[in-house]
PDB file of N, CA and C in Angstrom:
ATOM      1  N   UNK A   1      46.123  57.568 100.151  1.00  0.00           N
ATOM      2  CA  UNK A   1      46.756  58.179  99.007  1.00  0.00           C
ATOM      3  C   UNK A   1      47.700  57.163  98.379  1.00  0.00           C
ATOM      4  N   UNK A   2      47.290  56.586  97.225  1.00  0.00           N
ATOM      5  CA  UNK A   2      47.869  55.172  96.834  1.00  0.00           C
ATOM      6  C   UNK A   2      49.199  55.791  96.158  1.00  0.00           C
ATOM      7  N   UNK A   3      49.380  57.463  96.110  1.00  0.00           N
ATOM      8  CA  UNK A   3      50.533  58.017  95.320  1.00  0.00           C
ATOM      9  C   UNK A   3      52.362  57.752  95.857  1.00  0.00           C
ATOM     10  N   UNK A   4      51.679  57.654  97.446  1.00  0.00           N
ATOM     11  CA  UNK A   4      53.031  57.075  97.999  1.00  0.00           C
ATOM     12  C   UNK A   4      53.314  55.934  97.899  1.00  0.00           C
ATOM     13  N   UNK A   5      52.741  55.003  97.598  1.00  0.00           N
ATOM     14  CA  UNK A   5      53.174  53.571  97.338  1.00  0.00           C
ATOM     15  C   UNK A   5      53.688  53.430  95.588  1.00  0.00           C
ATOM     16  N   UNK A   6      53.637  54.383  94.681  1.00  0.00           N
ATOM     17  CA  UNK A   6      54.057  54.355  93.851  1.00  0.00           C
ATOM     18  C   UNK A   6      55.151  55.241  93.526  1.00  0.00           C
ATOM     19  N   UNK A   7      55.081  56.415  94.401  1.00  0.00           N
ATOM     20  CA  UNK A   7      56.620  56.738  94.729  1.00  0.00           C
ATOM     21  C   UNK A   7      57.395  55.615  95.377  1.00  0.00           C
ATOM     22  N   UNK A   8      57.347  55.097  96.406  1.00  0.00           N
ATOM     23  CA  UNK A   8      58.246  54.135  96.849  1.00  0.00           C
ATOM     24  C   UNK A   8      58.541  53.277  96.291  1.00  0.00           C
ATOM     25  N   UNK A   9      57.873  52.698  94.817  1.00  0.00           N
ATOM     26  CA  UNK A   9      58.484  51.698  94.312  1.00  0.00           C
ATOM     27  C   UNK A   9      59.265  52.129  92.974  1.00  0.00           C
ATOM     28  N   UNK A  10      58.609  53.463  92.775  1.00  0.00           N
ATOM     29  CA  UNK A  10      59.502  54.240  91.827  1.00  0.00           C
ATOM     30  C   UNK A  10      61.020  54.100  92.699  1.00  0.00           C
ATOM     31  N   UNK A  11      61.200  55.162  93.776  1.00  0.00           N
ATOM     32  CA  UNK A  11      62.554  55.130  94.619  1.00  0.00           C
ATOM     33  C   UNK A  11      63.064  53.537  94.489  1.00  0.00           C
ATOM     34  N   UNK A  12      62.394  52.497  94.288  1.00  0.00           N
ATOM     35  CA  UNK A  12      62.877  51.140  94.297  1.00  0.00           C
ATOM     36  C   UNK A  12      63.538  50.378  93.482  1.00  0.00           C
ATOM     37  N   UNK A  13      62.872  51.108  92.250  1.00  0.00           N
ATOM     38  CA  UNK A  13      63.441  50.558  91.357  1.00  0.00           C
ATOM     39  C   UNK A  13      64.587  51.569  90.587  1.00  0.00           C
ATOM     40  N   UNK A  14      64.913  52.742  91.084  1.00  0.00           N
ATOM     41  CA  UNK A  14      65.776  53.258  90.917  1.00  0.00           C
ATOM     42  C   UNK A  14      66.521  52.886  91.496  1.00  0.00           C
ATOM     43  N   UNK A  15      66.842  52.363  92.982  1.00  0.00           N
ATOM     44  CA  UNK A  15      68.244  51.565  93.636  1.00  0.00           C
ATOM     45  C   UNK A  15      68.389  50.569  92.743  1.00  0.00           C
ATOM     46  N   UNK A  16      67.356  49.805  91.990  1.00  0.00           N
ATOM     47  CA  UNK A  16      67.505  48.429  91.635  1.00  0.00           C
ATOM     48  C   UNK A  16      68.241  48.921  90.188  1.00  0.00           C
ATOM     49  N   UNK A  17      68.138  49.453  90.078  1.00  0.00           N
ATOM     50  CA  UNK A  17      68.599  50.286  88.316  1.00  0.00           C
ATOM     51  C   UNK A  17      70.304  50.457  88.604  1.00  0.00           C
ATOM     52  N   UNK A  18      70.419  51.416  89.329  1.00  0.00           N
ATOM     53  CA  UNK A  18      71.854  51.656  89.787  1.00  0.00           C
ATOM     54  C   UNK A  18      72.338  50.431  89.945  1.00  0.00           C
ATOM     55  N   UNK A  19      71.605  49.501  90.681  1.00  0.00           N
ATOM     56  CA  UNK A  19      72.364  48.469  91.182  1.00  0.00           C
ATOM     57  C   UNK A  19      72.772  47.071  90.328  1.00  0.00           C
ATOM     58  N   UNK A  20      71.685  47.385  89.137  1.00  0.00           N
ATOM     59  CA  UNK A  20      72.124  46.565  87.846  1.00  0.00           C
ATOM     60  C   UNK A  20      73.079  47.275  87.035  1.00  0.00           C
ATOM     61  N   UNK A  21      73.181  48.733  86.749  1.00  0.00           N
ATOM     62  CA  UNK A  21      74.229  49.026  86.476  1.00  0.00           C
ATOM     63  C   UNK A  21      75.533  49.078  86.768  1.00  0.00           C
ATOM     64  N   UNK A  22      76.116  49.145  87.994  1.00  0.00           N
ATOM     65  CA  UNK A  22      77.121  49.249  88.768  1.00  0.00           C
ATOM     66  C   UNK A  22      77.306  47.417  88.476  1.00  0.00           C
ATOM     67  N   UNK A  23      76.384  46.409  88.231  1.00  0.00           N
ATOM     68  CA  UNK A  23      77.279  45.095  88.131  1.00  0.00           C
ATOM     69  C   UNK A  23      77.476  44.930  86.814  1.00  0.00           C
ATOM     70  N   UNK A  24      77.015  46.031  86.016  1.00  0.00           N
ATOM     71  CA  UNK A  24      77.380  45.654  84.835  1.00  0.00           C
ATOM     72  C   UNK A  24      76.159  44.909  83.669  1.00  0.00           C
ATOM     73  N   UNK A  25      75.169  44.441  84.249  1.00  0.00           N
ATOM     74  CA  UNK A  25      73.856  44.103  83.612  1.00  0.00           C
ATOM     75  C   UNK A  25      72.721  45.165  82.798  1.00  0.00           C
ATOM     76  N   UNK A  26      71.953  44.873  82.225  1.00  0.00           N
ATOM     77  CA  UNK A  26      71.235  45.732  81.737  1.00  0.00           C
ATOM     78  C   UNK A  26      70.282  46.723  82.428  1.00  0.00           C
ATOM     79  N   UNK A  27      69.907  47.665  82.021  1.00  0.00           N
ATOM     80  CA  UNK A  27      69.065  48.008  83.088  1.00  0.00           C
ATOM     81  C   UNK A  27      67.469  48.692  82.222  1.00  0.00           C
ATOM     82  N   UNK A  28      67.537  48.071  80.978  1.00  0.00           N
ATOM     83  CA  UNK A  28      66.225  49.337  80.143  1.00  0.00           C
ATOM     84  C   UNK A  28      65.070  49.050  80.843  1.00  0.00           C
ATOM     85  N   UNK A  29      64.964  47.577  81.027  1.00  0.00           N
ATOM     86  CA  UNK A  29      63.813  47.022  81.484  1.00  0.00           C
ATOM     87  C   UNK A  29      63.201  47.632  82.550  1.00  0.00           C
ATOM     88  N   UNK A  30      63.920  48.277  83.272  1.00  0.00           N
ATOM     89  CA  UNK A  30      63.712  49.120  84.780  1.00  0.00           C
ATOM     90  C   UNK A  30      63.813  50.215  84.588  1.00  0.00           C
ATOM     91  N   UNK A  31      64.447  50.777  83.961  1.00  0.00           N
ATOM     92  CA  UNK A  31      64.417  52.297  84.130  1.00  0.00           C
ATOM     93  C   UNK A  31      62.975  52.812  83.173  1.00  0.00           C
ATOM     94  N   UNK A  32      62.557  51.286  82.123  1.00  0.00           N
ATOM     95  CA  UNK A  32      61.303  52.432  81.529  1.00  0.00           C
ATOM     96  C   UNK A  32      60.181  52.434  82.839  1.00  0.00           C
ATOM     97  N   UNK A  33      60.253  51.320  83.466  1.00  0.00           N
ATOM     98  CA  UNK A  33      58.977  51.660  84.682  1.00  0.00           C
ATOM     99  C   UNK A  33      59.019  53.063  85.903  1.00  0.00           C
ATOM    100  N   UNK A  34      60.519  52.896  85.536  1.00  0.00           N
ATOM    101  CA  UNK A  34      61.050  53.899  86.558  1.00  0.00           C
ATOM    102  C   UNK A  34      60.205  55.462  85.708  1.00  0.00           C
ATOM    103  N   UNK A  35      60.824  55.428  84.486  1.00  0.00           N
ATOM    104  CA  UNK A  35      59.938  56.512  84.031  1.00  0.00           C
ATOM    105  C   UNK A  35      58.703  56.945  84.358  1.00  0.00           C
ATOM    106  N   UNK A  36      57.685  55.741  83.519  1.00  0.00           N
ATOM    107  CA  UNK A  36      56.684  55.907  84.171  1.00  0.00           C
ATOM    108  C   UNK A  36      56.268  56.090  85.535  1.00  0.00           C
ATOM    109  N   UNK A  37      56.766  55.285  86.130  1.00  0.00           N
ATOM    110  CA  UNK A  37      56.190  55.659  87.589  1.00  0.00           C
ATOM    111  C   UNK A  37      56.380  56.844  88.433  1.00  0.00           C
ATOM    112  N   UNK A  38      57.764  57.467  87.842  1.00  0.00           N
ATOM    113  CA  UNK A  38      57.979  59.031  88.584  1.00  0.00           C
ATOM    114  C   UNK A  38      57.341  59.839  88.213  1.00  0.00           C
ATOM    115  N   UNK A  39      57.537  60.239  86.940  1.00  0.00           N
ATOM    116  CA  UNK A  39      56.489  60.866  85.992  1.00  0.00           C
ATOM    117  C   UNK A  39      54.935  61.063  86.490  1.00  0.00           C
ATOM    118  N   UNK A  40      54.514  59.790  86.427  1.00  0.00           N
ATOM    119  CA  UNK A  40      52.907  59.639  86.893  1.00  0.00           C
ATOM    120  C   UNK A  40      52.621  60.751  88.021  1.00  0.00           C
ATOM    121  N   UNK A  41      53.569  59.706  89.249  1.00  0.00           N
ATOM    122  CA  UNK A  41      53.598  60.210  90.367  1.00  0.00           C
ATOM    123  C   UNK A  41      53.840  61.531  91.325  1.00  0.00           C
ATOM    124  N   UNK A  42      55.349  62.228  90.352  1.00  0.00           N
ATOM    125  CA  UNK A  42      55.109  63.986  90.368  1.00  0.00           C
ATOM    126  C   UNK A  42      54.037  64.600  90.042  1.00  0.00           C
ATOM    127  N   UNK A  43      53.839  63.914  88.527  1.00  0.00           N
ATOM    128  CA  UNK A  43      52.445  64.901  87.922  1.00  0.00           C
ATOM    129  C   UNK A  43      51.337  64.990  88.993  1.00  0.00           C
ATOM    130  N   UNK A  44      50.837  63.897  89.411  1.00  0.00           N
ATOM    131  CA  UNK A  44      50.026  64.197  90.736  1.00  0.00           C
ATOM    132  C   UNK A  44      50.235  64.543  92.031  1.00  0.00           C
ATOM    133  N   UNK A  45      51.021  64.125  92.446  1.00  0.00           N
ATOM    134  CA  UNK A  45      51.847  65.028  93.520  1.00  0.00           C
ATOM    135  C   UNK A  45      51.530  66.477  93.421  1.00  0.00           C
ATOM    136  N   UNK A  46      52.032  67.378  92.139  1.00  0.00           N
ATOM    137  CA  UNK A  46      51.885  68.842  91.992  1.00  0.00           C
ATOM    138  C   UNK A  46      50.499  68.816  91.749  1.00  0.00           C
ATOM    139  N   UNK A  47      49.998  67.966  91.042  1.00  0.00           N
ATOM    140  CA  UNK A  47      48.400  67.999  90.969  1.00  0.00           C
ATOM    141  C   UNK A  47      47.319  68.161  91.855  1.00  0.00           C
ATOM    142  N   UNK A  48      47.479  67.584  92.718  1.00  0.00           N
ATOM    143  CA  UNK A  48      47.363  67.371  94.462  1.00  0.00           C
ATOM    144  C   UNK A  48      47.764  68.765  95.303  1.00  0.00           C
ATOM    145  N   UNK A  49      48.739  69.128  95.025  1.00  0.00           N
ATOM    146  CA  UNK A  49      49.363  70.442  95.720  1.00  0.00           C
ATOM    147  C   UNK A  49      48.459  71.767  94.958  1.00  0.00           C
ATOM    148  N   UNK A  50      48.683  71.950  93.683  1.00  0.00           N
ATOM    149  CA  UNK A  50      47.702  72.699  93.156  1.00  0.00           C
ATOM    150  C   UNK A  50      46.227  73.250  93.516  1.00  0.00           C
ATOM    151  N   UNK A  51      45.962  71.549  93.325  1.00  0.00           N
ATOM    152  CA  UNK A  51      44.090  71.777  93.088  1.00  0.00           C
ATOM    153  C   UNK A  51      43.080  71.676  94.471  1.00  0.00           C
ATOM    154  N   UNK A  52      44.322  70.788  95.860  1.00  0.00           N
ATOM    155  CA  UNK A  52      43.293  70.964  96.412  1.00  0.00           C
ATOM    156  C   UNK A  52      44.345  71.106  97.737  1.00  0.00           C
ATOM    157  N   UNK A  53      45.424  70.840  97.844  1.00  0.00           N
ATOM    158  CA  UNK A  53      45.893  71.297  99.150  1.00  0.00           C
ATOM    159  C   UNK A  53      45.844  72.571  99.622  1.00  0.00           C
ATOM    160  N   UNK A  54      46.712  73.418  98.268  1.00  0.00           N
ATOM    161  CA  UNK A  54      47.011  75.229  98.318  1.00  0.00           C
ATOM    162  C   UNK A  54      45.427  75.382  98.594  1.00  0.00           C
ATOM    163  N   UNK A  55      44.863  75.229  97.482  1.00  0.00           N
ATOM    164  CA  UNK A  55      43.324  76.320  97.933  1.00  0.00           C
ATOM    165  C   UNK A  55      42.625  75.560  99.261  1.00  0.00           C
ATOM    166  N   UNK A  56      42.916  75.105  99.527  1.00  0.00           N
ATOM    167  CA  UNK A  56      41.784  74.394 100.708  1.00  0.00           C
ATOM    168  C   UNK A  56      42.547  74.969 101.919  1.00  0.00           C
ATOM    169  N   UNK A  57      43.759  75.103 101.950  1.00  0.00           N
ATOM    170  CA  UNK A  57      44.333  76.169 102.989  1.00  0.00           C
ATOM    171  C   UNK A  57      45.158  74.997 104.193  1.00  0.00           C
ATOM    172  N   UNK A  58      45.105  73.388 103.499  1.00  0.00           N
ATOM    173  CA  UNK A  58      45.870  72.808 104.112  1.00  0.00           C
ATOM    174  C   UNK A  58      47.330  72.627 103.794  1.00  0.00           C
ATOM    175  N   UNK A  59      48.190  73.089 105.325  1.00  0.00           N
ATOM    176  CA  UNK A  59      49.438  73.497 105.500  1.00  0.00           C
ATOM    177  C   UNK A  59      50.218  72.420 105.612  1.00  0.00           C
ATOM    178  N   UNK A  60      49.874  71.278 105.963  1.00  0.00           N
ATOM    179  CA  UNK A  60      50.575  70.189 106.422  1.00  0.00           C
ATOM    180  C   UNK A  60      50.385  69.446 105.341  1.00  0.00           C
ATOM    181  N   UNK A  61      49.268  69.614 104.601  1.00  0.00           N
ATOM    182  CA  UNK A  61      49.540  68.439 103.677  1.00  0.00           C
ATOM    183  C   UNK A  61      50.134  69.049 102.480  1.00  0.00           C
ATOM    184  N   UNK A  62      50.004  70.084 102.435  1.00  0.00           N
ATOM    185  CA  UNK A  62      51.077  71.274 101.092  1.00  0.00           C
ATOM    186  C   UNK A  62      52.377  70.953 101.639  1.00  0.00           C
ATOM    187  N   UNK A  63      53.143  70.902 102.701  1.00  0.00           N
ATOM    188  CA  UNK A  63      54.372  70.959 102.970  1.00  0.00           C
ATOM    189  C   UNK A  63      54.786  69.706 102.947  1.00  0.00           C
ATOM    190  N   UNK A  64      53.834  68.419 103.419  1.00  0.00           N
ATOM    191  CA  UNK A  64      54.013  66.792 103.048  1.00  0.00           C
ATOM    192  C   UNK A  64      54.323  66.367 101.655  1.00  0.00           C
ATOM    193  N   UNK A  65      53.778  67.364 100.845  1.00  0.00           N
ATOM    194  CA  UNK A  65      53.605  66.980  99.333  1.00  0.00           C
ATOM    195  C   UNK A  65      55.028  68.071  98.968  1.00  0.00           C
ATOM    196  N   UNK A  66      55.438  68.951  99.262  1.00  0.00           N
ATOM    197  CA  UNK A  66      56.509  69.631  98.668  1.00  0.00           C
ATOM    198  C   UNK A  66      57.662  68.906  99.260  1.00  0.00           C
ATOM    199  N   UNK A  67      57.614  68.209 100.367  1.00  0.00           N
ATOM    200  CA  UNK A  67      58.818  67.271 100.916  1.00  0.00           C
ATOM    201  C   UNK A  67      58.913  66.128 100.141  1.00  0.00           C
ATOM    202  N   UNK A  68      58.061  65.799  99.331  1.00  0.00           N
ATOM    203  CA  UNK A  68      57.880  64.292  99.098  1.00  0.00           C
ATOM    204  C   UNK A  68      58.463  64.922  97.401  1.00  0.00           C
ATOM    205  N   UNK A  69      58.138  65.889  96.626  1.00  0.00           N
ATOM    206  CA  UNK A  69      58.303  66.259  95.489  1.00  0.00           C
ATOM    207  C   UNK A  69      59.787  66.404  95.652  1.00  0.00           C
ATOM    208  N   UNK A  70      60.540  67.357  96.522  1.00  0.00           N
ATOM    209  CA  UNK A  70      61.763  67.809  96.751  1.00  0.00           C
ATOM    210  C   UNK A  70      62.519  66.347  96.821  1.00  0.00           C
ATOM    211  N   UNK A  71      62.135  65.059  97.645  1.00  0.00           N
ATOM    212  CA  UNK A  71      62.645  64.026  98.062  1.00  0.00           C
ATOM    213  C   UNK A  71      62.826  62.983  96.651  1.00  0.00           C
ATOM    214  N   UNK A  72      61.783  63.349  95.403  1.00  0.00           N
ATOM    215  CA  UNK A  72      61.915  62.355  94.343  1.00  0.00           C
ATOM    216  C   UNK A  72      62.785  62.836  93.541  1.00  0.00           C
ATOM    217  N   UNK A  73      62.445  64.565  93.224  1.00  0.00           N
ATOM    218  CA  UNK A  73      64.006  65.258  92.484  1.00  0.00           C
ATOM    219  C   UNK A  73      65.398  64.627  92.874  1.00  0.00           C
ATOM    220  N   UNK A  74      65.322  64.551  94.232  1.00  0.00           N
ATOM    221  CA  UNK A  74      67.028  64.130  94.516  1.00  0.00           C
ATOM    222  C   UNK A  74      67.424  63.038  94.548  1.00  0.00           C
ATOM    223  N   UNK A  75      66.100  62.172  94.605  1.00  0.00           N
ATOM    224  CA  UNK A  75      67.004  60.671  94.328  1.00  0.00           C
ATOM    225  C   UNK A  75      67.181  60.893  92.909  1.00  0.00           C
ATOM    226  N   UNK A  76      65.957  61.125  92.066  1.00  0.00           N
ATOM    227  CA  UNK A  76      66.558  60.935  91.173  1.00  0.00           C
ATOM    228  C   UNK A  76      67.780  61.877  90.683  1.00  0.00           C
ATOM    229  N   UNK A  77      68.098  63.293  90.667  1.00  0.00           N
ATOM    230  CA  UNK A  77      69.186  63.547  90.547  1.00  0.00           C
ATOM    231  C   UNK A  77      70.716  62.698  90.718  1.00  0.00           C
ATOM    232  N   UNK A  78      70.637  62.328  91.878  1.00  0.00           N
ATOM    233  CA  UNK A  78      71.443  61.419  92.801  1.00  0.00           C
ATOM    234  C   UNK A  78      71.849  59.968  91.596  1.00  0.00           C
ATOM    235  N   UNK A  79      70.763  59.334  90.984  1.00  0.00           N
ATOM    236  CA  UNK A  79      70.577  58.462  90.065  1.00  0.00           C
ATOM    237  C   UNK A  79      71.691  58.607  89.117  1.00  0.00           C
ATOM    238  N   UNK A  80      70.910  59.819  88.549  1.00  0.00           N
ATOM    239  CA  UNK A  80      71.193  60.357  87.439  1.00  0.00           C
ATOM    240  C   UNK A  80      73.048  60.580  87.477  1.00  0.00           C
ATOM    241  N   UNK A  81      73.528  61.153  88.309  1.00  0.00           N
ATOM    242  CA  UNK A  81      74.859  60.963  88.997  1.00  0.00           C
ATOM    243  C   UNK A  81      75.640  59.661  89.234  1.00  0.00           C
ATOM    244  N   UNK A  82      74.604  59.273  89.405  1.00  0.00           N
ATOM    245  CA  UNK A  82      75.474  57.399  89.386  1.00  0.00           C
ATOM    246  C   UNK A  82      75.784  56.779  88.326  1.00  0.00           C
ATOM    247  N   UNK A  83      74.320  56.907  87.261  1.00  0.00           N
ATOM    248  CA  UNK A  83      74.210  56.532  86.455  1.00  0.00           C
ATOM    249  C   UNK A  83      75.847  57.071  85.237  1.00  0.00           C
ATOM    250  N   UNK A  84      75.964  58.393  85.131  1.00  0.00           N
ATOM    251  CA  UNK A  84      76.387  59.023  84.482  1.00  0.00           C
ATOM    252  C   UNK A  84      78.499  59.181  85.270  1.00  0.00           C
ATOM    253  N   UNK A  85      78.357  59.264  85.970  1.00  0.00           N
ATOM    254  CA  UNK A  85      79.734  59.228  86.886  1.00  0.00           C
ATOM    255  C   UNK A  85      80.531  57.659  87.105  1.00  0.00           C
ATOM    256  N   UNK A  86      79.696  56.885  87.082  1.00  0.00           N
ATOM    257  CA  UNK A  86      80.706  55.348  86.906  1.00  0.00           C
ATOM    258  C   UNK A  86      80.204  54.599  86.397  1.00  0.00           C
ATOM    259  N   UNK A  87      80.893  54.279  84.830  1.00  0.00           N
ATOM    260  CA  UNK A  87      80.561  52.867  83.734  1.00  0.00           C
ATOM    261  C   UNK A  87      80.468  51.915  84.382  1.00  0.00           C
ATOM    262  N   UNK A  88      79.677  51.327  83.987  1.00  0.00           N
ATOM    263  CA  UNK A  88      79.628  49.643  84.011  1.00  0.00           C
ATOM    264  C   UNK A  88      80.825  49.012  83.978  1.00  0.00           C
ATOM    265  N   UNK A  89      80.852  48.390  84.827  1.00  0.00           N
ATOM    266  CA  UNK A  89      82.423  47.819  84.931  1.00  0.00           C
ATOM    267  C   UNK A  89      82.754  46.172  83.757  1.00  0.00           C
ATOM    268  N   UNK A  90      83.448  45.943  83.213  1.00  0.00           N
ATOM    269  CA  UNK A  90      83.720  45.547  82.022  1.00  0.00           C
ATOM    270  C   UNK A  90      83.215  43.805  82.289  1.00  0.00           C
ATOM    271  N   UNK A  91      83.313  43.376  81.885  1.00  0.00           N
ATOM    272  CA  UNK A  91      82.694  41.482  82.144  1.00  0.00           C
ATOM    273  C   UNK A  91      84.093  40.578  82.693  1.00  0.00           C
ATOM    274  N   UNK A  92      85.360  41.464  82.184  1.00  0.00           N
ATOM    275  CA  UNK A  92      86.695  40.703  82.728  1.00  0.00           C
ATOM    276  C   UNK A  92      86.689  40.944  84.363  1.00  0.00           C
ATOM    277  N   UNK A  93      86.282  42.280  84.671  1.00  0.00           N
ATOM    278  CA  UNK A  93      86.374  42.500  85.976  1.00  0.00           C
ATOM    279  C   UNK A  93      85.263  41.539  86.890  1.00  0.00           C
ATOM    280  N   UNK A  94      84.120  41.706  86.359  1.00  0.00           N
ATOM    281  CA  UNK A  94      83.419  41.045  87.523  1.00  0.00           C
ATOM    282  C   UNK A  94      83.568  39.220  87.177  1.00  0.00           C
ATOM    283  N   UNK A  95      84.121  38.903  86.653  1.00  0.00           N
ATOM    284  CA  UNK A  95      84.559  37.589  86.582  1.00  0.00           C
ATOM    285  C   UNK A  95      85.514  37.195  87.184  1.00  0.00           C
ATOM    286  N   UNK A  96      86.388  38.520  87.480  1.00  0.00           N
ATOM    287  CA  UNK A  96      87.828  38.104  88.058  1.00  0.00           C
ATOM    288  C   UNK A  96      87.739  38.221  89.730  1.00  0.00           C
TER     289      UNK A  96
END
């Protein structure tokens, strides 16, 4: 399932996002992949859960996929919190 390797680099480049923000650098360049790649990756995720986990009557992989959905909401929430809760710190500071 190549969907977890594109969650994980989604989750990756969201640390890397925060982590250009918090020094104060840009971050568009990353957060549009970040888009895309979560995006993609929920949509199939629930897509996956939908069409063939629920009806096929598999339990473990419905509950793998609702852990993994629940787990991308909160980073990114979490993000979204970072992002939004502490500015970029000014160019005098990280020089000094």
């Amino acid at each position: 399932m190549n969907v977890l390797v594109y969650l994980l680099a989604g989750w990756t480049l969201i640390a890397v996002s925060v982590w250009l923000n918090r020094t104060g650098k840009k971050t568009w360049f990353t957060l549009i992949r970040v888009g895309v790649m979560l995006i993609t990756t929920i949509v199939s995720l629930t897509y996956f859960l939908f069409s063939r986990f629920l009806p096929s009557g598999n339990v473990l992989l419905a509950i793998t996929d609702l852990i993994l959905l629940a787990l991308s909401i909160g980073v990114v929430v979490l993000s979204v919190r970072q992002f939004s809760s502490s500015p970029a710190p000014s160019k005098s500071a990280l020089s000094a």
